[in-house]
Protein backbone atom coordinates (compact mmCIF):
# COMPACT_ATOMS: atom_id res chain seq x y z
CA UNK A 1 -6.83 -21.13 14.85
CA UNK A 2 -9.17 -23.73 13.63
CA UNK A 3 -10.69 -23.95 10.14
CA UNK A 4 -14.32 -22.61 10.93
CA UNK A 5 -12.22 -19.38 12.22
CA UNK A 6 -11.12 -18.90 9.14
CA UNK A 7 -13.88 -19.34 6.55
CA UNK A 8 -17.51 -18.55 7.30
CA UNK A 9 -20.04 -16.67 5.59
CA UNK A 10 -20.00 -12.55 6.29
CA UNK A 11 -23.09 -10.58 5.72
CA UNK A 12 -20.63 -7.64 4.79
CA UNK A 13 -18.65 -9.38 2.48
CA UNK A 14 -20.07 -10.22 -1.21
CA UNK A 15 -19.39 -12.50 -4.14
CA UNK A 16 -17.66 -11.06 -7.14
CA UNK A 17 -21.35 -9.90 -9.23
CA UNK A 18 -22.49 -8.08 -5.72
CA UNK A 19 -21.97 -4.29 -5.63
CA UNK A 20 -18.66 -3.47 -4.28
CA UNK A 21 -17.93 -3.85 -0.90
CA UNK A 22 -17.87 0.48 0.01
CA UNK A 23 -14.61 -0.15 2.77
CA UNK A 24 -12.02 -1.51 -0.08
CA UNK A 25 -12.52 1.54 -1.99
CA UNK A 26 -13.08 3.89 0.84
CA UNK A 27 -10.09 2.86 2.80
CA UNK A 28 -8.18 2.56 -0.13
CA UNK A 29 -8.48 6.33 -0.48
CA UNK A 30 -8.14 7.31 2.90
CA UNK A 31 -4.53 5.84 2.73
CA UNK A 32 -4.16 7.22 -0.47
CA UNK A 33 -4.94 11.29 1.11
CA UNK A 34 -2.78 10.00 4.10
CA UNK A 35 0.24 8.92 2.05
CA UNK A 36 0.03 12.77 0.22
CA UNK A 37 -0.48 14.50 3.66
CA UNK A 38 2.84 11.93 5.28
CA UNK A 39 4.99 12.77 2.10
CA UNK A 40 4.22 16.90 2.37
CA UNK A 41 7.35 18.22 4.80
CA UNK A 42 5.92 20.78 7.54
CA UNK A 43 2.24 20.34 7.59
CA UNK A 44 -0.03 20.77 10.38
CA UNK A 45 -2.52 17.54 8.93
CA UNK A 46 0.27 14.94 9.63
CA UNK A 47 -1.00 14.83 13.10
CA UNK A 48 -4.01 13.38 11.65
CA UNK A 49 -2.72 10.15 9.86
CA UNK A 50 -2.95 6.82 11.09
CA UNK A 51 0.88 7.22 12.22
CA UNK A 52 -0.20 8.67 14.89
CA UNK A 53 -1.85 5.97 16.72
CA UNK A 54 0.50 3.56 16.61
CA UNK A 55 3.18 1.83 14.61
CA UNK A 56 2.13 1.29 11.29
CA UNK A 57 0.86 4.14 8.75
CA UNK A 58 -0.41 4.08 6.00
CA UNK A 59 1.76 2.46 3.86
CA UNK A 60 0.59 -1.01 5.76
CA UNK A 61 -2.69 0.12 4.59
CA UNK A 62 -1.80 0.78 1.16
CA UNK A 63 -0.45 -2.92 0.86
CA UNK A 64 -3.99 -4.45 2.59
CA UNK A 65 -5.98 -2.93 0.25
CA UNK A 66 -3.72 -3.73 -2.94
CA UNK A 67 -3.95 -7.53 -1.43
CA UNK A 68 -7.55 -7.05 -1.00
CA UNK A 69 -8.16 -5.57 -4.21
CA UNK A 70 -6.15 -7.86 -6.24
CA UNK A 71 -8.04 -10.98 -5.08
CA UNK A 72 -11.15 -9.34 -5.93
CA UNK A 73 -9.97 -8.36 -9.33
CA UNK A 74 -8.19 -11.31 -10.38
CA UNK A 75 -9.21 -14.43 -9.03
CA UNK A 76 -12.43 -15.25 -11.31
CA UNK A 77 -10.02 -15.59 -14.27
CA UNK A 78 -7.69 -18.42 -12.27
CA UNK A 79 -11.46 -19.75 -11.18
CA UNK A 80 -12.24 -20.13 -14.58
CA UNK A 81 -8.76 -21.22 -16.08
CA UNK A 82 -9.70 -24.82 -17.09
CA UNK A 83 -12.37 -23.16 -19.45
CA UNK A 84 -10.61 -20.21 -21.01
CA UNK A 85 -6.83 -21.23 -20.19
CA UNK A 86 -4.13 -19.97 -17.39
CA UNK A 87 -2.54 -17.80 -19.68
CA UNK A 88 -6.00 -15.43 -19.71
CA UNK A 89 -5.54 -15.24 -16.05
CA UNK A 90 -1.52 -14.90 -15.41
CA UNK A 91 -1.44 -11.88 -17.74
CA UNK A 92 -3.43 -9.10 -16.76
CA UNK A 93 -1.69 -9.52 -13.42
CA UNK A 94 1.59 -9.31 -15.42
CA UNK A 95 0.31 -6.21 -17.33
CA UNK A 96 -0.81 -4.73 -14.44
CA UNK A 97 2.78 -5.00 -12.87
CA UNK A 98 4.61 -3.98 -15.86
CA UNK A 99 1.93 -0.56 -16.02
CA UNK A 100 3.70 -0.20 -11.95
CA UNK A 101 7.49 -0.36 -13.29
CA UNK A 102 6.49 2.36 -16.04
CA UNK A 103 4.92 4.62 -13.87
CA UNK A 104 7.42 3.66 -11.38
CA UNK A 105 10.12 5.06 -14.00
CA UNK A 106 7.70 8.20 -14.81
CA UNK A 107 7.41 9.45 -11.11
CA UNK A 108 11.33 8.67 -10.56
CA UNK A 109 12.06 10.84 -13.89
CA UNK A 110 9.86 13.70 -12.65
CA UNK A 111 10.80 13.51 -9.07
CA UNK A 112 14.52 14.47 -10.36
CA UNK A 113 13.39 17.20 -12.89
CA UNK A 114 11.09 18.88 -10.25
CA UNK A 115 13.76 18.78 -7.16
CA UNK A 116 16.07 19.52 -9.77
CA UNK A 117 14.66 22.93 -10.74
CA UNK A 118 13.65 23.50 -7.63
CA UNK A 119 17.52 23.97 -7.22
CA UNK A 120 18.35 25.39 -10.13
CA UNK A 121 15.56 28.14 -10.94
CA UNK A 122 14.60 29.11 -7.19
CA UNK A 123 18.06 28.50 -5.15
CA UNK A 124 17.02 25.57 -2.89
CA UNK A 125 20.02 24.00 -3.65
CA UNK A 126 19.47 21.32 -0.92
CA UNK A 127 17.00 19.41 -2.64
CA UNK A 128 19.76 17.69 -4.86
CA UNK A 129 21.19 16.24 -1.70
CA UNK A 130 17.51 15.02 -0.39
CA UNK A 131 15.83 11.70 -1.26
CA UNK A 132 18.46 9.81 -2.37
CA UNK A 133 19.40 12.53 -5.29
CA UNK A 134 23.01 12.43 -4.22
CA UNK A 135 23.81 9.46 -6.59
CA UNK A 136 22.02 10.88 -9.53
CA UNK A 137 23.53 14.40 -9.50
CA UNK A 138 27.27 13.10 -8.07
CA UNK A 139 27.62 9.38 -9.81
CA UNK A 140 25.22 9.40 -12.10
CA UNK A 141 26.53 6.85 -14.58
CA UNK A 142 25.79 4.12 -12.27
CA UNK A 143 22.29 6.20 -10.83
CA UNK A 144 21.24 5.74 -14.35
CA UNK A 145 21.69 1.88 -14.20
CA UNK A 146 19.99 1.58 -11.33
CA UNK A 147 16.36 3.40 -11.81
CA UNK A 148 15.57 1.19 -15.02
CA UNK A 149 16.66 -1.97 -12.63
CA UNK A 150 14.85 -0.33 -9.87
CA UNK A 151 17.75 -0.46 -7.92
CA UNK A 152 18.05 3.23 -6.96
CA UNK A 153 14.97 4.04 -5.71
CA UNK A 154 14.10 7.62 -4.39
CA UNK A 155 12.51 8.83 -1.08
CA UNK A 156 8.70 9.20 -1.65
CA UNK A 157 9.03 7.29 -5.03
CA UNK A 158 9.45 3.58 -3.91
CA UNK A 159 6.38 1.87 -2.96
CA UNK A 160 5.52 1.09 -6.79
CA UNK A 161 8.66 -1.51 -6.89
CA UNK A 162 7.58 -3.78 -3.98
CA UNK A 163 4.02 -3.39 -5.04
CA UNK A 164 5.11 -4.42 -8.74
CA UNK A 165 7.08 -7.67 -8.02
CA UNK A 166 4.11 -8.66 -5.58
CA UNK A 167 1.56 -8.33 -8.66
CA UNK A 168 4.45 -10.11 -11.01
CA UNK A 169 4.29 -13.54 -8.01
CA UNK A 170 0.57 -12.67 -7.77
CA UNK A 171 -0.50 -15.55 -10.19
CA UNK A 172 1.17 -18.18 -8.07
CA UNK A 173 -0.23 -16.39 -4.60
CA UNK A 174 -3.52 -16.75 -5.97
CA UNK A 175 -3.45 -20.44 -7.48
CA UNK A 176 -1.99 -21.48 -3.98
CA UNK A 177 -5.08 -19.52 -2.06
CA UNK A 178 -7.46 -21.29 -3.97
CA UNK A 179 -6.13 -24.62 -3.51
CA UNK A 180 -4.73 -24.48 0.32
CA UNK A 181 -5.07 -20.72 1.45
CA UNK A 182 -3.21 -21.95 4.64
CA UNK A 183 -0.36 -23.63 3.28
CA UNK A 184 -0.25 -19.99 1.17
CA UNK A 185 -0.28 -18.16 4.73
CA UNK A 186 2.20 -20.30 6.53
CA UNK A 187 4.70 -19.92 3.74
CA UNK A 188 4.11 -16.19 3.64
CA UNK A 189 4.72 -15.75 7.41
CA UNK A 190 8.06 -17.94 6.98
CA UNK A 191 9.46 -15.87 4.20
CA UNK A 192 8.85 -12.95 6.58
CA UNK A 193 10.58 -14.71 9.02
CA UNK A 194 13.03 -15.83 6.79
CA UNK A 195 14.05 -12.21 5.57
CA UNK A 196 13.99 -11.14 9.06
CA UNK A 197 16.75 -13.93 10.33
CA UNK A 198 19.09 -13.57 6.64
CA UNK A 199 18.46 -9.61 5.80
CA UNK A 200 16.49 -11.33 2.77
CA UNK A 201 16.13 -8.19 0.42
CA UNK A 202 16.25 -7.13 -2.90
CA UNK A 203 19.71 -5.29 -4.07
CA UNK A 204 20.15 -1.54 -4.31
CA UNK A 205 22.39 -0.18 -6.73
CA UNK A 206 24.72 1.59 -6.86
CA UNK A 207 24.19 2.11 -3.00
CA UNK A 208 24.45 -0.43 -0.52
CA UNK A 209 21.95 -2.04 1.17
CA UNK A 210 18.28 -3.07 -0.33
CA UNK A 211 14.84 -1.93 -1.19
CA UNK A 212 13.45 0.46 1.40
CA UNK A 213 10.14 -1.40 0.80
CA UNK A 214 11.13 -4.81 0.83
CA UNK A 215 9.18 -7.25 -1.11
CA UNK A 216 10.30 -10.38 0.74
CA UNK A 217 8.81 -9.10 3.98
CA UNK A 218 6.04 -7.00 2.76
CA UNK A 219 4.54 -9.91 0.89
CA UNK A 220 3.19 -11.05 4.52
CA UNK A 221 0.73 -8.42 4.38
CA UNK A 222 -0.42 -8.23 0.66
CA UNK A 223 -1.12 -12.02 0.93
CA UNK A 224 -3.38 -11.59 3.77
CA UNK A 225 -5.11 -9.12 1.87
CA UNK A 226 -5.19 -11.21 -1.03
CA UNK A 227 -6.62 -13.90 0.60
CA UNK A 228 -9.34 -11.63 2.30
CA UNK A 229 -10.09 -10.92 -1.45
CA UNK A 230 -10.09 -14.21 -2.57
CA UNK A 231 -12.59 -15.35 0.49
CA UNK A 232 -15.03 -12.29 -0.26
CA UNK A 233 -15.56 -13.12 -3.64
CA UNK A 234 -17.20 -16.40 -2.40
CA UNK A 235 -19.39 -14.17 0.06
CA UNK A 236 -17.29 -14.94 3.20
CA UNK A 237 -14.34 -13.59 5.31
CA UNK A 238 -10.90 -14.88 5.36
CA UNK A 239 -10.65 -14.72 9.10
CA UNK A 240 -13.94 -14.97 10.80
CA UNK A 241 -15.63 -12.25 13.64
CA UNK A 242 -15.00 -13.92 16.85
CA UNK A 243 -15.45 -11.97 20.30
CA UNK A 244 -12.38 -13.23 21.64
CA UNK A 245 -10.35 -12.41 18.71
CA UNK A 246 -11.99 -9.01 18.28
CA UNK A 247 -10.89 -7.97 21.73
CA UNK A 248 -7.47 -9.23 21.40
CA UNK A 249 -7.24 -7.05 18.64
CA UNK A 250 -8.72 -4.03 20.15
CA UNK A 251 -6.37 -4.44 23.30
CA UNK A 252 -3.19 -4.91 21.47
CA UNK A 253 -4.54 -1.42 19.52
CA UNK A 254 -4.30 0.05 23.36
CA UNK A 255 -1.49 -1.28 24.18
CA UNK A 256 0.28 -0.02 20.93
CA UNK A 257 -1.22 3.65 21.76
CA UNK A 258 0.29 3.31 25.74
CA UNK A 259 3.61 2.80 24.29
CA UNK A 260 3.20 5.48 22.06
CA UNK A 261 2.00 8.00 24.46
CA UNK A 262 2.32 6.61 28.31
CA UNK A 263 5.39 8.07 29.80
CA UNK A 264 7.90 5.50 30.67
CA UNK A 265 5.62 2.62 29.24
CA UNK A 266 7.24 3.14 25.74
CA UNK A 267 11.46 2.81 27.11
CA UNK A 268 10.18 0.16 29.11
CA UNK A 269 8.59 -2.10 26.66
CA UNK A 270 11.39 -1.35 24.29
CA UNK A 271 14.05 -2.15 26.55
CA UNK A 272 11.95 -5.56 26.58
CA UNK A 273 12.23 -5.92 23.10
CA UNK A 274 16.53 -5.34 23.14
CA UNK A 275 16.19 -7.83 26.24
CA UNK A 276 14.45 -10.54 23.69
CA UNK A 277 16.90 -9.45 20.88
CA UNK A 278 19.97 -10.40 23.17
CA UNK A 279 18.46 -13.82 23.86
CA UNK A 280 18.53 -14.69 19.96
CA UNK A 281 15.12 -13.62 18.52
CA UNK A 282 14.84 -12.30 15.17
CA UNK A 283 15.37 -8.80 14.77
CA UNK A 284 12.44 -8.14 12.83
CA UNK A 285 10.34 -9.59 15.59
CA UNK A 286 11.90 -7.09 18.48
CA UNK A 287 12.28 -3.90 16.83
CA UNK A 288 10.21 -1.49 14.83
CA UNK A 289 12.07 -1.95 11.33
CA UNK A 290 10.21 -0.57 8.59
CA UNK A 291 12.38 -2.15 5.78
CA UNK A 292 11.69 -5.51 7.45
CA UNK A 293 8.28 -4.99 8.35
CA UNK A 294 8.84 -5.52 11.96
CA UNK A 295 6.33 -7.74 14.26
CA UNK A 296 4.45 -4.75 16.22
CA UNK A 297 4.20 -2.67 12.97
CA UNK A 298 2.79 -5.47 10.87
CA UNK A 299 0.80 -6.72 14.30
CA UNK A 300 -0.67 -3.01 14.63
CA UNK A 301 -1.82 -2.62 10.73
CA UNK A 302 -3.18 -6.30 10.92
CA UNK A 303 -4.78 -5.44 14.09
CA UNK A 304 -6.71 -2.46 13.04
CA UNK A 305 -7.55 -4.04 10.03
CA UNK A 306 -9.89 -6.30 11.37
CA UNK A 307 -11.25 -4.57 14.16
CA UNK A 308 -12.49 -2.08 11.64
CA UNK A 309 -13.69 -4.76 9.08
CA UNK A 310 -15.86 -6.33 12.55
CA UNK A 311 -17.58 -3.30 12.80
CA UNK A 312 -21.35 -2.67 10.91
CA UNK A 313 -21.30 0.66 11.43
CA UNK A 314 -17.76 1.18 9.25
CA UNK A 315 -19.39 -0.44 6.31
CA UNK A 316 -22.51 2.00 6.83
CA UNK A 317 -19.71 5.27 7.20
CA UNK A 318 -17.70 4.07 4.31
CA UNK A 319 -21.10 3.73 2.47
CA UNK A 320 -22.45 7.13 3.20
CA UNK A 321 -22.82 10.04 0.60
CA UNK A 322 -20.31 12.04 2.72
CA UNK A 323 -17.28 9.99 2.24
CA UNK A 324 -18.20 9.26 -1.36
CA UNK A 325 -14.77 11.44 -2.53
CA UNK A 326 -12.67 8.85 -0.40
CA UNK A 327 -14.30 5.86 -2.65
CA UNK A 328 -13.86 7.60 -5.57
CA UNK A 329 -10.15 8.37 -4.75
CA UNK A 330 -9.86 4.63 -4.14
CA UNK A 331 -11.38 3.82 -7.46
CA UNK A 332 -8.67 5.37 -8.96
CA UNK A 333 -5.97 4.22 -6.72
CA UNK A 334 -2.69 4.38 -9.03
CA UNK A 335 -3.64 7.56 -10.73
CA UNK A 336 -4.08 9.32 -7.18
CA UNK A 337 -1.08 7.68 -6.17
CA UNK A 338 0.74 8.89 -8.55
CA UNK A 339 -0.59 12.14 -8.86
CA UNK A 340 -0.30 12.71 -5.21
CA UNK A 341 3.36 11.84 -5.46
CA UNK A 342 3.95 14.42 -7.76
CA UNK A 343 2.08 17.20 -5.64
CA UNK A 344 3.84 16.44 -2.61
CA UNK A 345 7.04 16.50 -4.49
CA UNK A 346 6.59 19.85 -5.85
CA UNK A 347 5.09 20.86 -1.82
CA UNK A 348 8.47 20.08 -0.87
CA UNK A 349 10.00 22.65 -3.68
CA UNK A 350 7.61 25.18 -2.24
CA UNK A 351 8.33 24.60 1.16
CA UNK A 352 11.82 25.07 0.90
CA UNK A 353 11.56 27.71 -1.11
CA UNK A 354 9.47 29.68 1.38
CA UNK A 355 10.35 28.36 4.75
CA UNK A 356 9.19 30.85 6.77
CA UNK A 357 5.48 30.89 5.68
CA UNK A 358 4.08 28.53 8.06
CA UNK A 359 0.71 29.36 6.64
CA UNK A 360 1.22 27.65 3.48
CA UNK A 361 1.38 23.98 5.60
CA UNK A 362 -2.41 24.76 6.38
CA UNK A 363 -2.97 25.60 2.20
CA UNK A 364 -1.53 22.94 0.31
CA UNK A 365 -2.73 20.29 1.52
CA UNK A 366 -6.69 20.95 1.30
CA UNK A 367 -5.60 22.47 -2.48
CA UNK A 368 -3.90 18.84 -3.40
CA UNK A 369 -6.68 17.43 -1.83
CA UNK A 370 -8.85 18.95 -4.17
CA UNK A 371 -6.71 18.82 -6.84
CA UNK A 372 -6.16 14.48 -6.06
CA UNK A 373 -10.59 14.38 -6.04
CA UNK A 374 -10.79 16.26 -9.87
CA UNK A 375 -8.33 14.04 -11.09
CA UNK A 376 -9.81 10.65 -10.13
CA UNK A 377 -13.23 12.65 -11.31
CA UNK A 378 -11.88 12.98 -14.38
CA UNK A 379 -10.25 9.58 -14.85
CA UNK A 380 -14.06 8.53 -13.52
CA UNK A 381 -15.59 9.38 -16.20
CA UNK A 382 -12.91 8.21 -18.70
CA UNK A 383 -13.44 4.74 -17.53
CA UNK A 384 -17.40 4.89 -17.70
CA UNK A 385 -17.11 6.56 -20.81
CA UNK A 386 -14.67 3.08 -21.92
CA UNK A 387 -16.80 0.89 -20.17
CA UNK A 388 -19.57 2.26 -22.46
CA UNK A 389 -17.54 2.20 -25.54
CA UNK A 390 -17.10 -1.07 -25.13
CA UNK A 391 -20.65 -1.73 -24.48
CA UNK A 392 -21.94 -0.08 -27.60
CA UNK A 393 -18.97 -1.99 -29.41
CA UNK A 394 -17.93 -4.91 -27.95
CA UNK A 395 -15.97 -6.48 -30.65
CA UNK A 396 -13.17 -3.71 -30.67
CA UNK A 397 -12.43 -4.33 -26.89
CA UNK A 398 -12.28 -7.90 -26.76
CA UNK A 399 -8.82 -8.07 -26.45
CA UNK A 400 -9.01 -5.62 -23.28
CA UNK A 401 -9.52 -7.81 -20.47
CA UNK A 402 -7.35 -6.04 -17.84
CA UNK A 403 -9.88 -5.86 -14.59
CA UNK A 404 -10.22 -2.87 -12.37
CA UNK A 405 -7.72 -2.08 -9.72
């Protein structure tokens, strides 16, 4: 790929003091709602998520638009370093990841009190043998060493961790993009390679094994969408709208949805995969590994991404009053993360509780979707009502420089 395919001016994207660019936020949400809806057990809307058209879900999406928005938010300050100093610029990124490993620690305390008297005041006794509880109600000495150290991590409560050390390396990701945003690509694809070939991971404790999300392979993804960030705040994209590039995209988008779907395409192409993995390629390239972010997941979510950000009419959809509650859910991404996390937690204590009322798969999801809209609403208004504050009086918030997420 040459270097006028990578950087050339985009009418859609915008410099940093343009309004914000409607997608970010509004796809930000969307995988937001879709990671509530995946995380729910037994719900009719599951159907609807982006797992169903392919490899990736929304997870992939999740880690795009962190990338994305992180550029946006943080690269001015390493822009302007020489003038106000690097330190001004390394720590809200370091604030911002130490906010992740404390709400990290909340959800993980009140995903064990909520399963917990789930079993204890309404019988489901199960739940203290479901995501990953086993070590916290059976050895929970060691369980209780490895939550602070994030390494026991709990089903439905360990994206934060990955997401966290990302922010903590983001300083260095983003001086490298501005100097040689290649040289910061190519050494993000070989790490994923790299973690791929060694099982490069992070430890669990006290099970075996490493992070579910793994940082050292999911990295490939938030540093494209860093470096999309760090390319719209100068008004241009990060990889550039070409015809031939668009349709290899949109093709390898079909293909993904034959093997999904096309009877006998799907064993086939996965025997070719095992018939590639026998001749010595890595296994993260010929498999579908989540862990290790294999090839045709990352391929699919990378894939997507940019047909969708090559399209007008997306930026006019994602702009419209009607999807307005998906932007505002993606304006407040990690308190509608979090407080989707909790709701689908306590679905799951519901759910087991009453198993044989289907009908309650087609109610709790539109209520928590409601629920997830007045909360960001409400932390909405906060902010404005800060970013006033601080208007009226700007001498008490000078020492508040952490940007928006």
């Amino acid at each position: 790929m040459s270097r006028h395919d990578i950087a050339v001016p985009d009418e859609l994207a915008q410099p940093a003091k343009r309004p914000r660019d409607p997608r970010i936020d509004a796809f930000r949400g969307l995988a937001l709602l879709m990671i509530f809806v995946d995380h729910s057990p037994e719900n009719p809307y599951e159907y609807l998520t982006v797992r169903n058209i392919g490899f990736s879900d929304a997870a992939e999406a999740f880690f795009i638009m962190s990338g994305v928005a992180a550029g946006l938010a943080y690269t001015g300050r390493f822009q302007a370093r020489h003038e106000k100093g690097l330190w001004q610029a390394v720590a809200p990124m370091w604030k911002r990841s130490w906010t992740l490993y404390l709400v990290q620690i909340l959800l993980t305390s009140l995903a064990i009190a909520i399963f917990a008297a789930g079993a204890t005041w309404f019988g489901v006794d199960e739940l203290l043998t479901k995501i990953n509880l086993r070590q916290v109600f059976g050895n929970t000495a060691e369980a209780m060493i490895g939550i602070p150290l994030l390494g026991h991590q709990l089903g439905y409560v360990n994206i934060l961790p990955a997401y966290s050390v990302l922010l903590f390396c983001g300083p260095l990701m983003i001086l490298l993009g501005l100097w040689r945003p290649m040289l910061l690509l190519g050494l993000s694809a070989a790490l994923w390679l790299a973690a791929g070939i060694w099982r490069l991971n992070l430890p669990n404790y006290p099970n075996p094994g490493g992070w579910f999300f793994n940082p050292v392979a999911w990295q490939f993804i938030f540093v494209v969408g860093l470096l999309t960030g760090i390319f719209l705040r100068r008004g241009q994209r990060f990889v550039a709208k070409t015809p031939w590039l668009f349709w290899l995209a949109t093709g390898w988008l079909a293909v993904v949805l034959a093997w999904r779907y096309v009877p006998g395409f799907g064993p086939f192409m996965n025997h070719q995969m095992a018939v590639l993995g026998k001749a010595g390629l890595p296994f993260n390239m010929v498999s579908h590994d989540k862990t290790f972010l294999a090839l045709p997941r990352m391929t699919h979510a990378l894939a997507l991404a940019y047909v969708l950000s090559c399209l007008p009419w997306v930026t006019r959809l994602t702009g419209s009053k009607a999807l307005s509650f998906l932007r505002l859910l993606g304006r407040q991404g990690l308190l509608v993360f979090a407080t989707g996390t909790i709701l689908a937690l306590f679905n799951h204590v519901i759910m087991g509780y009453y198993a044989d009322s289907q009908w309650l798969g087609w109610v709790l999801m539109p209520l928590g979707a409601l629920i997830l809209i007045v909360v960001a609403w409400l932390g909405d208004i906060q902010k404005s009502a800060k970013q006033q504050s601080a208007t009226t009086h700007p001498s008490a918030f000078t020492a508040r420089t952490m940007p928006a997420e």
